[in-house]
N, C-alpha and C. Protein backbone atom coordinates (compact mmCIF):
# COMPACT_ATOMS: atom_id res chain seq x y z
N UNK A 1 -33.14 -13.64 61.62
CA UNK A 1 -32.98 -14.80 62.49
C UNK A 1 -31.69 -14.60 63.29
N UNK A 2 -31.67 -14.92 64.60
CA UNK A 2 -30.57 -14.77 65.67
C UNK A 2 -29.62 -15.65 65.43
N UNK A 3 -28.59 -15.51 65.97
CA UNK A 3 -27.12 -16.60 65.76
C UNK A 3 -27.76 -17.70 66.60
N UNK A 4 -28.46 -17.59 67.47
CA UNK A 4 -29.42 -19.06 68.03
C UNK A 4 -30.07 -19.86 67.45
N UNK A 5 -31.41 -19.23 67.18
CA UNK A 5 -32.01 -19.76 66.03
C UNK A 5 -31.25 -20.29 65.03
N UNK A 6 -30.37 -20.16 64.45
CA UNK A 6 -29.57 -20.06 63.44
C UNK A 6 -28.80 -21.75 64.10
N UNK A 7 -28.33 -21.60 65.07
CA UNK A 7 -27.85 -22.95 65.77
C UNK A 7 -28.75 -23.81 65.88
N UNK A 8 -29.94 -23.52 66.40
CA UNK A 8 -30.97 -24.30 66.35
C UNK A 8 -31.60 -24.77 65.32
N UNK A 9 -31.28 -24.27 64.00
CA UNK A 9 -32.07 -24.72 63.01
C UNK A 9 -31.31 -26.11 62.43
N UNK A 10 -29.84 -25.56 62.16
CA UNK A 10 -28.80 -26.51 61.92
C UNK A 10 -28.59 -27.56 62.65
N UNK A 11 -29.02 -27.64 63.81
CA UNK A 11 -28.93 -28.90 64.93
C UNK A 11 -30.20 -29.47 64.03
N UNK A 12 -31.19 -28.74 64.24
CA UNK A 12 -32.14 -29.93 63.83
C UNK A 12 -32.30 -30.24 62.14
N UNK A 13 -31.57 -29.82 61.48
CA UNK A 13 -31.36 -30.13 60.35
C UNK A 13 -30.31 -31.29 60.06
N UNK A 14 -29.06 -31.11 60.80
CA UNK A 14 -28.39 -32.36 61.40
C UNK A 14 -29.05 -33.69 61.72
N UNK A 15 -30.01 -33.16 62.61
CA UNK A 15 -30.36 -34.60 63.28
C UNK A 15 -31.38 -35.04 62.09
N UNK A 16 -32.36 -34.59 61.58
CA UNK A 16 -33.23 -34.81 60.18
C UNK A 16 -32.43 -35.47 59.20
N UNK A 17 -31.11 -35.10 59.12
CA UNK A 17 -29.91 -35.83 58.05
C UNK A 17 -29.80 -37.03 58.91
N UNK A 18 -28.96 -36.79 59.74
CA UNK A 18 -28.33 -37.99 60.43
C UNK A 18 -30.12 -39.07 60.49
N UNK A 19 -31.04 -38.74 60.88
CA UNK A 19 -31.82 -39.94 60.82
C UNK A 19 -32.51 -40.29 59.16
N UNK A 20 -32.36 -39.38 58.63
CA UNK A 20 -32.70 -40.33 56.85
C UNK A 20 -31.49 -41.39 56.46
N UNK A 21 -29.93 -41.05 56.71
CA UNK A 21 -29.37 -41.59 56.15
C UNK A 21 -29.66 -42.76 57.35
N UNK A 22 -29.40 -42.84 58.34
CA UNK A 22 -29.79 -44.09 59.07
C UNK A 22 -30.83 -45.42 58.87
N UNK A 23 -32.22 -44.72 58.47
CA UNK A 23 -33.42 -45.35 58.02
C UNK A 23 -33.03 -46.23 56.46
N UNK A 24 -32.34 -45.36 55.45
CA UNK A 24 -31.79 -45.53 54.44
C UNK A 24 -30.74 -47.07 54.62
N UNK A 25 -29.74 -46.84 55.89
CA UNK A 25 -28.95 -47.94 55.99
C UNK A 25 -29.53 -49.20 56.48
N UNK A 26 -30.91 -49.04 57.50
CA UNK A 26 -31.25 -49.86 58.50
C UNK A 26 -32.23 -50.90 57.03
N UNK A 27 -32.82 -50.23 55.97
CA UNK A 27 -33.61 -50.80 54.95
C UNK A 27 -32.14 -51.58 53.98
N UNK A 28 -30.94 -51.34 53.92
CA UNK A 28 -29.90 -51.74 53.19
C UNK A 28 -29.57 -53.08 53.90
N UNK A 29 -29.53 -52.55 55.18
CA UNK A 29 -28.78 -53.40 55.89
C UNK A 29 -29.74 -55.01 55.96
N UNK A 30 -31.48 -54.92 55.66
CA UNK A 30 -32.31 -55.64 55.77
C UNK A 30 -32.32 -56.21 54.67
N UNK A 31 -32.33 -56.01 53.88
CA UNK A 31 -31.94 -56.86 52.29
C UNK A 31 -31.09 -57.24 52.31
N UNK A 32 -29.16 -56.68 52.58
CA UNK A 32 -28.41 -57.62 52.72
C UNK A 32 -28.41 -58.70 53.33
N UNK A 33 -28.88 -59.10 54.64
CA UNK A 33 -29.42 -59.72 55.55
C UNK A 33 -30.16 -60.97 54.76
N UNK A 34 -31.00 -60.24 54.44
CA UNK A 34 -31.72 -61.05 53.75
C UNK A 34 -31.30 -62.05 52.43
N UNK A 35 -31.02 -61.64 51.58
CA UNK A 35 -30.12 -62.19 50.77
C UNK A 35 -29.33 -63.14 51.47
N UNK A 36 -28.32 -62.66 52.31
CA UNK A 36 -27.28 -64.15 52.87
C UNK A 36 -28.27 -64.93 53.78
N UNK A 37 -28.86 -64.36 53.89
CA UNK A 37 -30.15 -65.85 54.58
C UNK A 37 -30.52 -66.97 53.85
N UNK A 38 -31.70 -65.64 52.01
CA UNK A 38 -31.44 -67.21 51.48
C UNK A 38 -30.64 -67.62 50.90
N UNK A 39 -29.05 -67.28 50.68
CA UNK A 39 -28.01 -67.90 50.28
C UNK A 39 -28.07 -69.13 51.16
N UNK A 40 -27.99 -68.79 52.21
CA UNK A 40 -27.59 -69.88 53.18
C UNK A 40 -28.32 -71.28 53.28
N UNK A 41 -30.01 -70.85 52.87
CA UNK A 41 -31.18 -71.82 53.24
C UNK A 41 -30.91 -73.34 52.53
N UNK A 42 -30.21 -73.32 50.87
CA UNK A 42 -30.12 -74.84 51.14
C UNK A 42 -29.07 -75.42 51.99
N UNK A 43 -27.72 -74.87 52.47
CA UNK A 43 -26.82 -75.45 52.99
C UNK A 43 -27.17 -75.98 54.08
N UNK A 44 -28.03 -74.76 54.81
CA UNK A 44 -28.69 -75.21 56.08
C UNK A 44 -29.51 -76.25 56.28
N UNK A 45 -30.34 -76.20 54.88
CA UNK A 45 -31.26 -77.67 54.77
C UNK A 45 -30.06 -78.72 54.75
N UNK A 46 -29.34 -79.15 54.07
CA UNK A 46 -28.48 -80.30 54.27
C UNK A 46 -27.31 -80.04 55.49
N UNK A 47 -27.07 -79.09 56.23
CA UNK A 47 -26.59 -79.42 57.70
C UNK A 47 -27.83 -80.04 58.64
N UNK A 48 -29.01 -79.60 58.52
CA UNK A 48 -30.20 -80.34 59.62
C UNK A 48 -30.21 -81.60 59.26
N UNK A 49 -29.93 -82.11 57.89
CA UNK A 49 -30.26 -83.52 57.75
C UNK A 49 -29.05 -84.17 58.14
N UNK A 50 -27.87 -83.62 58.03
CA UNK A 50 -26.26 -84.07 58.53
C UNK A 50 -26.33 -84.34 60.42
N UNK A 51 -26.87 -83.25 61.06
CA UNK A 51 -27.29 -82.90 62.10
C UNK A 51 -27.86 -84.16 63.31
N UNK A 52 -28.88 -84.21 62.30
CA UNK A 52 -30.31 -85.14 62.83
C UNK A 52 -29.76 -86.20 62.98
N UNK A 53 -28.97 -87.02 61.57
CA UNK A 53 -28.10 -88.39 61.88
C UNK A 53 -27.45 -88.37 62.42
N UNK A 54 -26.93 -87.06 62.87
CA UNK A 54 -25.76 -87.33 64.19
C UNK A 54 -26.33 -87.65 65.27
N UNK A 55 -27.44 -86.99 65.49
CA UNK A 55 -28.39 -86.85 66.80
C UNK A 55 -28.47 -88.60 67.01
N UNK A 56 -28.84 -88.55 65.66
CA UNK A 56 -29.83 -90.36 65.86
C UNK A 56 -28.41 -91.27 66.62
N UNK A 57 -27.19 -91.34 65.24
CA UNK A 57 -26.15 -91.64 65.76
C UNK A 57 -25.88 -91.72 68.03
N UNK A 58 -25.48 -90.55 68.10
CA UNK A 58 -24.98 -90.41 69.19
C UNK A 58 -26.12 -91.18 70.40
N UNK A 59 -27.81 -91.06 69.70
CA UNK A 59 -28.32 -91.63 70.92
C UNK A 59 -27.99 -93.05 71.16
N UNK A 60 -28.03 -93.64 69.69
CA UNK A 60 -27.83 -94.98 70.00
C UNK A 60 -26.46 -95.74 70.42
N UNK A 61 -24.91 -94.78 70.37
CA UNK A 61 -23.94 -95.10 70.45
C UNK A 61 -23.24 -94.33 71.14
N UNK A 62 -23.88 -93.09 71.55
CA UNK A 62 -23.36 -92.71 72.69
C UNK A 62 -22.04 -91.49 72.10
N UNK A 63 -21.70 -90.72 73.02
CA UNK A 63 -20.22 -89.61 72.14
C UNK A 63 -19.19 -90.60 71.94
N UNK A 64 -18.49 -90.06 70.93
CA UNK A 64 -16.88 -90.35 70.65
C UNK A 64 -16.06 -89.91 71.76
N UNK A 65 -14.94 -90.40 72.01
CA UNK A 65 -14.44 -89.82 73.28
C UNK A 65 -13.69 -88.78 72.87
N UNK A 66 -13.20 -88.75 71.76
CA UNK A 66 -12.51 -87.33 71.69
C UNK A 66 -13.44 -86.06 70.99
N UNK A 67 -14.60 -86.25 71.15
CA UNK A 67 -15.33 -85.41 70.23
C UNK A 67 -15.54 -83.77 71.00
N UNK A 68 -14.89 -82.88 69.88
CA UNK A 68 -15.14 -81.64 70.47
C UNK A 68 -16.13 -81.05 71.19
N UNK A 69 -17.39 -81.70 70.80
CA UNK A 69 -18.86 -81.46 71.51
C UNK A 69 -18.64 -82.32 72.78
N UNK A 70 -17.69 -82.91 73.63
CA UNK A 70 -17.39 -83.15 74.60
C UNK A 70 -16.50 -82.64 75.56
N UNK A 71 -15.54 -82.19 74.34
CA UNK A 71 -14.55 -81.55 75.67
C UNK A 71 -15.22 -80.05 75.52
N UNK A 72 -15.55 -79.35 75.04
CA UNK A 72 -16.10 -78.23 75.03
C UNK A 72 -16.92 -78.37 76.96
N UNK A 73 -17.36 -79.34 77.23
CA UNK A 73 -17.94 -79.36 78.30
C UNK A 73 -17.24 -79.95 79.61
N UNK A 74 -16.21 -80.30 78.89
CA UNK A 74 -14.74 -80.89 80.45
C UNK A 74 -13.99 -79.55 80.86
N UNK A 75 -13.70 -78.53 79.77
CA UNK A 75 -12.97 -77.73 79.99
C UNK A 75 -13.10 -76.73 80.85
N UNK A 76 -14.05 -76.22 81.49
CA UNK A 76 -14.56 -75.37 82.30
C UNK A 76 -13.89 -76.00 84.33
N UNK A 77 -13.48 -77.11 84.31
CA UNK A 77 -12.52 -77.08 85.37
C UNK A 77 -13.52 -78.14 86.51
N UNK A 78 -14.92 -78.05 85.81
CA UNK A 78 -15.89 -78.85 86.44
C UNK A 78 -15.83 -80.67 86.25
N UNK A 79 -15.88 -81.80 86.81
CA UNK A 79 -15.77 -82.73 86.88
C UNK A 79 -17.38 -83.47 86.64
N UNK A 80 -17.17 -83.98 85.32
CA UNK A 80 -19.03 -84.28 84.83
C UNK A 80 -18.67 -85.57 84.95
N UNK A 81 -19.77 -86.06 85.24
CA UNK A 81 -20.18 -87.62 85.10
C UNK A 81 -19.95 -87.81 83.82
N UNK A 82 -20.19 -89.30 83.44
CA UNK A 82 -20.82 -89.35 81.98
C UNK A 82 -21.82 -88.89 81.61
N UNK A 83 -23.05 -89.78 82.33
CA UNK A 83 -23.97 -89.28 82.10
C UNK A 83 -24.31 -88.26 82.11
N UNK A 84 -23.84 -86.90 83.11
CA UNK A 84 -24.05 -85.53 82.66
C UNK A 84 -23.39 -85.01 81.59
N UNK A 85 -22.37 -85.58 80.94
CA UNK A 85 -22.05 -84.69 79.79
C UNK A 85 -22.42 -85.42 78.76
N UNK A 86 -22.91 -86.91 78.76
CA UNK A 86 -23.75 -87.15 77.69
C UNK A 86 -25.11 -86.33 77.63
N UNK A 87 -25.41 -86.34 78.73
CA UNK A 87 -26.91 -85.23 78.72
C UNK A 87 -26.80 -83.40 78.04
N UNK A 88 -25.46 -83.02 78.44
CA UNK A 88 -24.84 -81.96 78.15
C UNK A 88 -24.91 -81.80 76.70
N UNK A 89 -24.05 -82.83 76.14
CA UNK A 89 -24.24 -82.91 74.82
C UNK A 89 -25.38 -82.97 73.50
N UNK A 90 -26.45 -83.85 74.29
CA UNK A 90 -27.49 -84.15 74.12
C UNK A 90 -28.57 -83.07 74.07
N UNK A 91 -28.68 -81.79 74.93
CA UNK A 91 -29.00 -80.86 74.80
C UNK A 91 -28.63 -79.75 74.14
N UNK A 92 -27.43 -79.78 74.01
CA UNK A 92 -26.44 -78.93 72.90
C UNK A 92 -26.62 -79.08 71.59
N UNK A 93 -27.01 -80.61 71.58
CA UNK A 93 -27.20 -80.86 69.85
C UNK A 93 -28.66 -80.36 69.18
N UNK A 94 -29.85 -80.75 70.28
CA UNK A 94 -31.01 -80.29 69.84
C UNK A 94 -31.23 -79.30 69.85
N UNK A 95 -30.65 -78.15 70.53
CA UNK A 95 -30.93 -76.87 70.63
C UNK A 95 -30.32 -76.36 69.02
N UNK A 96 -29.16 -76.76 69.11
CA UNK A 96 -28.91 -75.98 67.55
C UNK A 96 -29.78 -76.60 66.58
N UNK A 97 -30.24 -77.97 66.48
CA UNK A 97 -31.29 -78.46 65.56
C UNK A 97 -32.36 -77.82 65.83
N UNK A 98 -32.60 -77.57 66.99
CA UNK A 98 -33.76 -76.52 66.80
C UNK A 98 -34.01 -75.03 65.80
N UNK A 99 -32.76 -74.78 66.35
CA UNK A 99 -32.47 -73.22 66.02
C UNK A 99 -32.44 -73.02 64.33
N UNK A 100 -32.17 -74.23 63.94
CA UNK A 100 -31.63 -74.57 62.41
C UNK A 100 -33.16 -74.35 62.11
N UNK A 101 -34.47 -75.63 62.62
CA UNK A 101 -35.32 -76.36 62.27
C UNK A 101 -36.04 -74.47 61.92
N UNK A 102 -35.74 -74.14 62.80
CA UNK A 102 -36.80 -72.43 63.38
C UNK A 102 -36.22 -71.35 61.76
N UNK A 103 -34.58 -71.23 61.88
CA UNK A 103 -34.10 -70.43 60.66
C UNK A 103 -35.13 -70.81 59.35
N UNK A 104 -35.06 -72.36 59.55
CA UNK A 104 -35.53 -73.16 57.76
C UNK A 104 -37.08 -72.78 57.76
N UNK A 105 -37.92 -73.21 58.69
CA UNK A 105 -39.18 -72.66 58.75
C UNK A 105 -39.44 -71.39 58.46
N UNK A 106 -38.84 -70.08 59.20
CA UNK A 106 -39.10 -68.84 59.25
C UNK A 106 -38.82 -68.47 57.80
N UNK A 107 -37.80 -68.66 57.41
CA UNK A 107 -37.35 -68.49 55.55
C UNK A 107 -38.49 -69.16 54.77
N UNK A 108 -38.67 -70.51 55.05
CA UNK A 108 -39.80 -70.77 54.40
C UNK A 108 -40.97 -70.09 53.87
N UNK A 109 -41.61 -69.90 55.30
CA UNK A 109 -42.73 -69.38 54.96
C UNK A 109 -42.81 -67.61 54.56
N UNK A 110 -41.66 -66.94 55.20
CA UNK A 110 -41.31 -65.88 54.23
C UNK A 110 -41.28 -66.21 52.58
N UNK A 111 -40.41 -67.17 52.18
CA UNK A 111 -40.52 -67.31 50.57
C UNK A 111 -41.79 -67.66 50.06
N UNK A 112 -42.54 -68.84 50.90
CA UNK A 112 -43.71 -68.71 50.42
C UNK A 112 -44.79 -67.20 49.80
N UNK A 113 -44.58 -66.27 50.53
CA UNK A 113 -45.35 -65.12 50.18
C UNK A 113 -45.03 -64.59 48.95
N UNK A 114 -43.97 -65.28 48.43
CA UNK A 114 -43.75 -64.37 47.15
C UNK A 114 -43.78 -65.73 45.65
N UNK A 115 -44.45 -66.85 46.78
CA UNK A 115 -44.22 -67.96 45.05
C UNK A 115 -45.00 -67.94 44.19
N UNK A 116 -46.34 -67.02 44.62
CA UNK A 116 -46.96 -67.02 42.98
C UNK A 116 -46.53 -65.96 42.48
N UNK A 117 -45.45 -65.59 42.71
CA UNK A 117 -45.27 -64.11 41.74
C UNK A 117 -44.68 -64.83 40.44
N UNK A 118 -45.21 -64.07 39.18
CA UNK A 118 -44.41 -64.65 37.79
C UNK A 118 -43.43 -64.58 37.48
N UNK A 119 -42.40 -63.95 38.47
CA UNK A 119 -40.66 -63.88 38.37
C UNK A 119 -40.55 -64.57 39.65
N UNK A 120 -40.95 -65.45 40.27
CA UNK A 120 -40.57 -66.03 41.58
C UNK A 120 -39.27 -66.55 41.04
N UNK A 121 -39.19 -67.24 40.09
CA UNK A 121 -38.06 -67.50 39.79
C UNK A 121 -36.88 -67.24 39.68
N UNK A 122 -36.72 -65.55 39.01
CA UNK A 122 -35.54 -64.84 39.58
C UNK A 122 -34.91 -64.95 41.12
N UNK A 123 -35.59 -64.87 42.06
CA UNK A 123 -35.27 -65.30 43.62
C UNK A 123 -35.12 -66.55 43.53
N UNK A 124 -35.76 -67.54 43.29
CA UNK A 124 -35.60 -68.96 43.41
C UNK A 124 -34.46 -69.23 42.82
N UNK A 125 -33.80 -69.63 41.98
CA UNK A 125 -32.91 -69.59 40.67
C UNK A 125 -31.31 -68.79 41.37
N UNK A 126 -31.74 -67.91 41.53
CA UNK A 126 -30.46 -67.46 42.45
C UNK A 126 -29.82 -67.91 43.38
N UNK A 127 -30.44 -67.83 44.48
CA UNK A 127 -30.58 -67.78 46.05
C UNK A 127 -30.77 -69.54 46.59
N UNK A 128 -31.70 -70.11 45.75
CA UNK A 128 -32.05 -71.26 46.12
C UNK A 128 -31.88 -73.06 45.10
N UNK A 129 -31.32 -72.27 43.99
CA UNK A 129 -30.63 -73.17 43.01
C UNK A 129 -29.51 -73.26 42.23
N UNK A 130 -28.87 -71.61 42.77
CA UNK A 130 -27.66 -71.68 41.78
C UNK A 130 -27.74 -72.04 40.56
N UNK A 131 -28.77 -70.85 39.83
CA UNK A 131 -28.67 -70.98 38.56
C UNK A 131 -28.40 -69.72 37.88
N UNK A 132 -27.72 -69.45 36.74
CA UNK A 132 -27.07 -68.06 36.32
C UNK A 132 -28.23 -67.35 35.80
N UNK A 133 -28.32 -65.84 36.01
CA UNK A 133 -29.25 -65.03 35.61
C UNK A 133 -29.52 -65.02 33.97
N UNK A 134 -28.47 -65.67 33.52
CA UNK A 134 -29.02 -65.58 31.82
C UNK A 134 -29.75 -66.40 31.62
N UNK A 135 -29.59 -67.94 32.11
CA UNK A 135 -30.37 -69.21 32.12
C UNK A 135 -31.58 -68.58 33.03
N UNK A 136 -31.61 -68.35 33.92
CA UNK A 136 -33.18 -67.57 34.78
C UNK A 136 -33.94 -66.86 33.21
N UNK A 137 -33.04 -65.43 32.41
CA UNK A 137 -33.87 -64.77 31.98
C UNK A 137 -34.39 -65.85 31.02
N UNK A 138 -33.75 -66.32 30.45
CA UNK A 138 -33.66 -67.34 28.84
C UNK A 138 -35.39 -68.24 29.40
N UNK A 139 -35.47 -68.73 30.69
CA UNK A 139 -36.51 -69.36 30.98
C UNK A 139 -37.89 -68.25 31.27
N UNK A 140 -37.14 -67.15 31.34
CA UNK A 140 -38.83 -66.55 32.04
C UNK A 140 -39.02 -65.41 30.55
N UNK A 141 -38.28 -65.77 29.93
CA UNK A 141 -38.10 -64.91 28.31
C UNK A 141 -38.38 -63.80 28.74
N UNK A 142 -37.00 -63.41 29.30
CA UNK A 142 -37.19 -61.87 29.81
C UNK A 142 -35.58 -61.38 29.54
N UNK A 143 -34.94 -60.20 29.58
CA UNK A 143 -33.65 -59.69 29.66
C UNK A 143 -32.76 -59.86 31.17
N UNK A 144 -31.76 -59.90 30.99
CA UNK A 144 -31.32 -60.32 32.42
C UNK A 144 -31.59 -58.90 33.46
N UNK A 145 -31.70 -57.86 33.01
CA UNK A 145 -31.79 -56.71 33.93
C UNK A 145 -33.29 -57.01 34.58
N UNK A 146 -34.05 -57.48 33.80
CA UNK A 146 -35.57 -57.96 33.91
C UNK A 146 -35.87 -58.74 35.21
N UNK A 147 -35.05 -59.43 34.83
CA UNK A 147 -34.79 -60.56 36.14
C UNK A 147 -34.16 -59.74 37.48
N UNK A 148 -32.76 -59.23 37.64
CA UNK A 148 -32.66 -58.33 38.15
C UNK A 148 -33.29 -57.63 39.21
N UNK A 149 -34.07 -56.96 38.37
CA UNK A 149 -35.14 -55.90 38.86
C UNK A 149 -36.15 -56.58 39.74
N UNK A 150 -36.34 -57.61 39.23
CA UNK A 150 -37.61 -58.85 39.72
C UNK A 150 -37.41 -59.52 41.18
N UNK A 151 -35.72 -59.80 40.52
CA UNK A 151 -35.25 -60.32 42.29
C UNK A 151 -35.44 -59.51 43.04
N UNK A 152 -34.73 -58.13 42.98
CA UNK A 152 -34.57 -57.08 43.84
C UNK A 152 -35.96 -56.82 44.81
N UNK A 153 -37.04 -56.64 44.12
CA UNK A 153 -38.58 -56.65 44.42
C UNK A 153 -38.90 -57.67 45.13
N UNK A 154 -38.59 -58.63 44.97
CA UNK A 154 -39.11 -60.08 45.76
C UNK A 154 -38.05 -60.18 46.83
N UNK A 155 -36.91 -60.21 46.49
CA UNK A 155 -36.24 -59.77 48.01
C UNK A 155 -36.86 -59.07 48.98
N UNK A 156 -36.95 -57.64 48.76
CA UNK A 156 -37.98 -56.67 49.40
C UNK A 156 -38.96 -56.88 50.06
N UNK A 157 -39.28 -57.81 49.38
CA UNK A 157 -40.97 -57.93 49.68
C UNK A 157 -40.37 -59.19 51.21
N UNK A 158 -39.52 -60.37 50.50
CA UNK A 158 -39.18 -61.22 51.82
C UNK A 158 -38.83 -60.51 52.72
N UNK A 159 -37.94 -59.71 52.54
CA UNK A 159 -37.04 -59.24 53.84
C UNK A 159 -38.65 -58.18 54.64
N UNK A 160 -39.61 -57.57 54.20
CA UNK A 160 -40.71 -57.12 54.71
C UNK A 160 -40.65 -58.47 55.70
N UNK A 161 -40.98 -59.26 55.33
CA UNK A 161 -41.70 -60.30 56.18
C UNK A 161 -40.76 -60.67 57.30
N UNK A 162 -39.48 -60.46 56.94
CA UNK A 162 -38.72 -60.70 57.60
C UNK A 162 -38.22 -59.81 59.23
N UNK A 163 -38.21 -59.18 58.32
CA UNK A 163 -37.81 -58.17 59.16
C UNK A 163 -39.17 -56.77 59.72
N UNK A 164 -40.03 -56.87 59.06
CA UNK A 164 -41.30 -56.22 59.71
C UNK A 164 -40.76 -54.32 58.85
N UNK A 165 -41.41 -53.84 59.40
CA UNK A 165 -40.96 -52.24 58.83
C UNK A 165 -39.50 -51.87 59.24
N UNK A 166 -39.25 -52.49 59.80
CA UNK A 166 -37.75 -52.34 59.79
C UNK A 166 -36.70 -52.21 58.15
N UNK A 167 -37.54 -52.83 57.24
CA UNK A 167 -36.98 -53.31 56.20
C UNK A 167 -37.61 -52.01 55.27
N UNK A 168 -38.46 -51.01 55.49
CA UNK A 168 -38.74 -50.59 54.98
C UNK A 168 -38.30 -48.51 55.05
N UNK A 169 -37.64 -48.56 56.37
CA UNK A 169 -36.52 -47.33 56.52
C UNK A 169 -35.33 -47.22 55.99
């Protein structure tokens, strides 16, 4: 084999490395992901309900005058009516209630795919109740590595849904 070939083989042996370990990170990086998602999902459920009463709040009483979700919209050098930066505001608020309403749904029905599994609980229990893996195993009369192993799998399987084959390089 020529000192070319020889370059050429190693380039593409390079790039064959460089894209496993990539695929390897892009599937890491999708479970972590995943995980602080459903860490996040009950907090998020009780910010939409914190949220919503604000919404309700503000329609019927209108902004606070010093409320950051107001000057956020004076500061730009532009001169708003009221009524446009009550409208301003007003659209600002539902959009993130949206965005919330869309996160809580999409997690949802991702977790759904994995609730008849007979360790659903390991994921649930964790992620969605803050409960310690010994109390998880002690209930599903299993060892805590058991559990473990169980989450890890049902993670997997969410973050699939989640993230599409992406989760699976």
């Amino acid at each position: 084999m020529g000192k070319s070939q020889e370059n050429i083989r190693n380039i593409i042996m390079q790039a064959v490395e460089t894209g496993r370990i990539s695929a390897e990170r892009t599937a890491k990086d999708a479970f972590k992901a995943t995980e602080r998602r459903l860490y996040g999902l009950p907090t998020l459920r009780i910010k939409l309900e914190d949220d919503l009463e604000r919404l309700e709040e503000f329609k019927l009483y209108g902004p606070r005058e010093r409320s950051k979700s107001i000057t956020r919209f004076i500061k730009n050098g532009n001169r708003l009516s009221p009524d446009e930066i009550w409208e301003a505001v007003l659209v600002d608020m539902e959009a993130t209630i949206a965005a919330d309403r869309y996160e809580i749904e999409t997690l949802e029905r991702a977790i759904a795919t994995v609730q008849g599994d007979a360790y659903y609980q390991a994921l649930s229990g964790k992620y969605l109740d803050d409960v310690d893996d010994r109390d998880i195993a002690e209930a599903l009369g299993c060892d805590t590595s058991t559990v473990w192993r169980h989450r890890k799998r049902l993670v997997q399987r969410v973050a699939v849904w989640l993230y599409g084959a992406e989760a699976l390089r």
